[in-house]
N, C-alpha and C. Protein backbone atom coordinates (compact mmCIF):
# COMPACT_ATOMS: atom_id res chain seq x y z
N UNK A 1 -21.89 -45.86 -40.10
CA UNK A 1 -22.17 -44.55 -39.53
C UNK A 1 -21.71 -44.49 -38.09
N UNK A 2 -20.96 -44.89 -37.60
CA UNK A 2 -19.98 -45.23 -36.47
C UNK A 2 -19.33 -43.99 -35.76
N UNK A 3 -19.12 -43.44 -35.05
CA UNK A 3 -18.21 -42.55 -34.40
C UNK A 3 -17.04 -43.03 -33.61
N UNK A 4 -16.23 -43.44 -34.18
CA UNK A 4 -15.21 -44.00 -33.80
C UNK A 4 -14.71 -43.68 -32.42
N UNK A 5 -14.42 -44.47 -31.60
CA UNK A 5 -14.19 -43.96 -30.40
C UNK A 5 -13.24 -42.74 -29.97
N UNK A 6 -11.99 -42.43 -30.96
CA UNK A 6 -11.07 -41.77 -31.29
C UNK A 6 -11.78 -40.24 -31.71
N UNK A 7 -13.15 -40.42 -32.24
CA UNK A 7 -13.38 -38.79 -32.86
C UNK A 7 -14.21 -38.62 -31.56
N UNK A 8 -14.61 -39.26 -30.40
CA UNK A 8 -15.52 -38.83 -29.47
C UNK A 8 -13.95 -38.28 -28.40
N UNK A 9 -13.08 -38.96 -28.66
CA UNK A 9 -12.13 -38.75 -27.54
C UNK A 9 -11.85 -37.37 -27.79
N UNK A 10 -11.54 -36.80 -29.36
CA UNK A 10 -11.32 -35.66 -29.87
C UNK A 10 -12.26 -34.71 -29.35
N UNK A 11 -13.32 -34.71 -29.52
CA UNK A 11 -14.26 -34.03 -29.37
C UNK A 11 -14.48 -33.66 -27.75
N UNK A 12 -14.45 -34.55 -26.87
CA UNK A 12 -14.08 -34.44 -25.33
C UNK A 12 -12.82 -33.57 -25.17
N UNK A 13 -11.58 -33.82 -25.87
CA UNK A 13 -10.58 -32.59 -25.51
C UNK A 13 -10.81 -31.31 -26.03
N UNK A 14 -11.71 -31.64 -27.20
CA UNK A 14 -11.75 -29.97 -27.24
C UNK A 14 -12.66 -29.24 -27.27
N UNK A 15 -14.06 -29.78 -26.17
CA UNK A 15 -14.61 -29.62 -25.23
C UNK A 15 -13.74 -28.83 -24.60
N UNK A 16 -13.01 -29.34 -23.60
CA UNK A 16 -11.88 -29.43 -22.37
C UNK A 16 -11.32 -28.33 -22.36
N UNK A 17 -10.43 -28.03 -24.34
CA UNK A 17 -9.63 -27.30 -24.09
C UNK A 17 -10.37 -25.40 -24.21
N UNK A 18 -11.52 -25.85 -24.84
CA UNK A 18 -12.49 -24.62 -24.84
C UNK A 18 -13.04 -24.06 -23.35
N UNK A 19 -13.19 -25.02 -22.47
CA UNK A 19 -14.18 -24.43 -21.30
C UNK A 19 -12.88 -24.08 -20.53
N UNK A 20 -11.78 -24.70 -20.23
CA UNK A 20 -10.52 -24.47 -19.62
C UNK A 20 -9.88 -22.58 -19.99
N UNK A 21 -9.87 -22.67 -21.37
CA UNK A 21 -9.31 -21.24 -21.86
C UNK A 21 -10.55 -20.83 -21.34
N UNK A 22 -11.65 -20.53 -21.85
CA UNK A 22 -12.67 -19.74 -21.17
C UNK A 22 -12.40 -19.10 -19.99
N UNK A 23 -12.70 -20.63 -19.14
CA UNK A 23 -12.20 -19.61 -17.48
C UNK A 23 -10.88 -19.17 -17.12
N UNK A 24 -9.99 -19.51 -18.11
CA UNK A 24 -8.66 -18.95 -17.63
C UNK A 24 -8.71 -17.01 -17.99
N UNK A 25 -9.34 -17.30 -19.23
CA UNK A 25 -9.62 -15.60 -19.69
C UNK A 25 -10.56 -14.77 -19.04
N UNK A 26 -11.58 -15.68 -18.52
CA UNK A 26 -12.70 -14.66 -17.11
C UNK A 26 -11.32 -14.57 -15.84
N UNK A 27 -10.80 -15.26 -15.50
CA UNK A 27 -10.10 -14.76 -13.97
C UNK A 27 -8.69 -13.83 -14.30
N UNK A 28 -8.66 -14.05 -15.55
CA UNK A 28 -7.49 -12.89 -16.37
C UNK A 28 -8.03 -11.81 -16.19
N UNK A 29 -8.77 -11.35 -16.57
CA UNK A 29 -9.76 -10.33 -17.02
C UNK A 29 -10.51 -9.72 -16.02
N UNK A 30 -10.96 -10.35 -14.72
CA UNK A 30 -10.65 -10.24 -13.41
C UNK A 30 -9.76 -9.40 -12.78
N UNK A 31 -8.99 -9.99 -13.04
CA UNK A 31 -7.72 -10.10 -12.06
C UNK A 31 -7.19 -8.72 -12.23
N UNK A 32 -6.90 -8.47 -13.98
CA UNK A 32 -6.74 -7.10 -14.38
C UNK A 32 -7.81 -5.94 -13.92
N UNK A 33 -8.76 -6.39 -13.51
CA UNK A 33 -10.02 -5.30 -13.84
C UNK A 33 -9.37 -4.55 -12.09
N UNK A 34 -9.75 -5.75 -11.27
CA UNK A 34 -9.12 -5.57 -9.95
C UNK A 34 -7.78 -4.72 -9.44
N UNK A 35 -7.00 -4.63 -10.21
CA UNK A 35 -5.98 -4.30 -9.82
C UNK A 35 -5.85 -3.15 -10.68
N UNK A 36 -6.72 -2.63 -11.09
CA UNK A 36 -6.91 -1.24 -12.21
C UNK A 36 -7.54 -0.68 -10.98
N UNK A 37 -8.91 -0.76 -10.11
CA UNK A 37 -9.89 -0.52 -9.23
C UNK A 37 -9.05 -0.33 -8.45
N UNK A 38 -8.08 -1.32 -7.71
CA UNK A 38 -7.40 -0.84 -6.42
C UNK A 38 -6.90 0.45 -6.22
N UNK A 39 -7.34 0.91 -4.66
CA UNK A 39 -7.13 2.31 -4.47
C UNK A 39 -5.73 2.24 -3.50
N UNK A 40 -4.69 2.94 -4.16
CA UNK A 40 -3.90 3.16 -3.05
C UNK A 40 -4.15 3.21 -1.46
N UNK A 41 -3.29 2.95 -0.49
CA UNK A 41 -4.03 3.34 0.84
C UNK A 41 -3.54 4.85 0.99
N UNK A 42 -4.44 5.46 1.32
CA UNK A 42 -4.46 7.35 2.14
C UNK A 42 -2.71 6.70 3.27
N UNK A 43 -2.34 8.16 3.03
CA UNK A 43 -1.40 8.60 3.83
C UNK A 43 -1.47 9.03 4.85
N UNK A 44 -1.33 8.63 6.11
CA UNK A 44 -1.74 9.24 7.62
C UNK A 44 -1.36 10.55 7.80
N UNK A 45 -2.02 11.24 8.53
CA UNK A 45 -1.92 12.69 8.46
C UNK A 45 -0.91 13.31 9.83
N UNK A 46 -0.35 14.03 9.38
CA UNK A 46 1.12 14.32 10.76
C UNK A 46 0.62 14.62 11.20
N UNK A 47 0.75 15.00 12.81
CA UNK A 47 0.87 15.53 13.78
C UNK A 47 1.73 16.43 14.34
N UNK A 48 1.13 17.97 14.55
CA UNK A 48 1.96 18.58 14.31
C UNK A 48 2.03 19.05 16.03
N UNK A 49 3.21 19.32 16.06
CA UNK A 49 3.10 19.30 18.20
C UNK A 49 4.09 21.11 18.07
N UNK A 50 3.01 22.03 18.58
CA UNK A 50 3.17 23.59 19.22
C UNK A 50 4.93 22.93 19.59
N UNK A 51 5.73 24.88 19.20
CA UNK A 51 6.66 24.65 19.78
C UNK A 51 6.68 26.31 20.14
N UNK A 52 7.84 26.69 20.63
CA UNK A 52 7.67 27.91 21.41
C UNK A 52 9.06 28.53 20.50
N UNK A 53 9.58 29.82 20.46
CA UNK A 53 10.91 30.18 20.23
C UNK A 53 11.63 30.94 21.57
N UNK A 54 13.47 30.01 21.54
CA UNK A 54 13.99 30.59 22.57
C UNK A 54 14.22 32.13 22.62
N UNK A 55 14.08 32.88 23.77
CA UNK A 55 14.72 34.62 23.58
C UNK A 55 15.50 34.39 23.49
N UNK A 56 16.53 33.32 24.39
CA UNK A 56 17.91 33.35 24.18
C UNK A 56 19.14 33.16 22.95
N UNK A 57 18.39 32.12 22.18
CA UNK A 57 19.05 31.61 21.55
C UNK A 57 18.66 31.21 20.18
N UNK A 58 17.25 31.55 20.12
CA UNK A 58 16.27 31.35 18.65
C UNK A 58 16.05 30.14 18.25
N UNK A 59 16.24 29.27 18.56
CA UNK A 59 15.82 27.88 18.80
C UNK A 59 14.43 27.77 19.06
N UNK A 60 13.61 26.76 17.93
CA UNK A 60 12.16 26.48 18.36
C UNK A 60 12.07 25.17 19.08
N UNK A 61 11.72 25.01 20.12
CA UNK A 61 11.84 23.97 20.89
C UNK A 61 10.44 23.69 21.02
N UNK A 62 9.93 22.07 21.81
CA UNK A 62 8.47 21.88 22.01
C UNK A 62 7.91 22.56 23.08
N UNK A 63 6.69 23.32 22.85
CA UNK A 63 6.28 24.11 24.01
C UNK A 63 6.10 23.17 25.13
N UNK A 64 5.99 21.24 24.88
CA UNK A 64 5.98 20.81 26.62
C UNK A 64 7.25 20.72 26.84
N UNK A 65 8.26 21.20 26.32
CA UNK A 65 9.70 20.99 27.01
C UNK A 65 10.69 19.99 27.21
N UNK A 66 9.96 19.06 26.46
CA UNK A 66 10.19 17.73 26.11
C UNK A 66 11.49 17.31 25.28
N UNK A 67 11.67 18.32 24.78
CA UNK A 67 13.15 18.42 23.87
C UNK A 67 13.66 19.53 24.15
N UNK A 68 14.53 19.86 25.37
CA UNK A 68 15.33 21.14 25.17
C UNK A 68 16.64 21.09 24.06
N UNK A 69 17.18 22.57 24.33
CA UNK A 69 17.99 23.46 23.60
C UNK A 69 19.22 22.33 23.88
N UNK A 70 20.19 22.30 22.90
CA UNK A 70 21.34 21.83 22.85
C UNK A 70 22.86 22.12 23.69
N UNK A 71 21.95 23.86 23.57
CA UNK A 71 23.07 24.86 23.71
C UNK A 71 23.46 24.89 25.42
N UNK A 72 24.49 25.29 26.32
CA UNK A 72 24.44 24.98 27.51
C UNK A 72 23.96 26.27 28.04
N UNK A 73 24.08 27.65 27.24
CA UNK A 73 23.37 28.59 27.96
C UNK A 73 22.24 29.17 27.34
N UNK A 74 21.44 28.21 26.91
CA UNK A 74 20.20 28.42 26.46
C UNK A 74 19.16 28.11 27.79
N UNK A 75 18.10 29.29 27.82
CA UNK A 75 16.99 29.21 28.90
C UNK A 75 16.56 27.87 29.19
N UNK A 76 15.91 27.16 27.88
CA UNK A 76 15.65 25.68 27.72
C UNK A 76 16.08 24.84 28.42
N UNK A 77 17.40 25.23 28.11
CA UNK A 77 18.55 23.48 28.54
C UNK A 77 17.84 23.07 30.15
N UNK A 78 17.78 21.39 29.77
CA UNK A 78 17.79 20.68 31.30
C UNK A 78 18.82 21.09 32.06
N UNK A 79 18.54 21.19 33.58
CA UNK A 79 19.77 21.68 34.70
C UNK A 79 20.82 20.55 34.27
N UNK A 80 22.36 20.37 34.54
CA UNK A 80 23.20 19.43 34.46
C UNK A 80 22.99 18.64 35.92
């Protein structure tokens, strides 16, 4: 009535190979659950900066003046 050392060795691997799959299928299963849950990140919201329109030339430029007109006889334009 012996258990041969060979059927205990058996029995230890597949022990082994049972608790091994186990946790490989909890951090699977995890892993998926997680990445179903993840929330995109929010999109930052613009900033929108007042601009004024030229009489001269119809051009909306920034009301601080910060970007003038292109044009050379536009009100806007920086002096040369």
């Amino acid at each position: 009535m012996g258990a041969g050392i060979g059927k205990i060795v058996v029995l230890i691997l597949a022990i082994a190979v049972v608790w091994f799959g186990f946790r490989w299928v909890q951090r699977y299963i995890a892993a998926k659950n997680a990445a179903q849950t993840a929330k995109p990140a929010e999109p930052k919201a613009l900033e929108a900066e007042a601009t004024v329109r030229c009489g001269r030339c119809g051009t909306f430029v920034p009301a601080s003046g910060a970007k003038p007109c292109e044009r050379a006889d536009c009100a806007w334009s920086a002096p040369s």
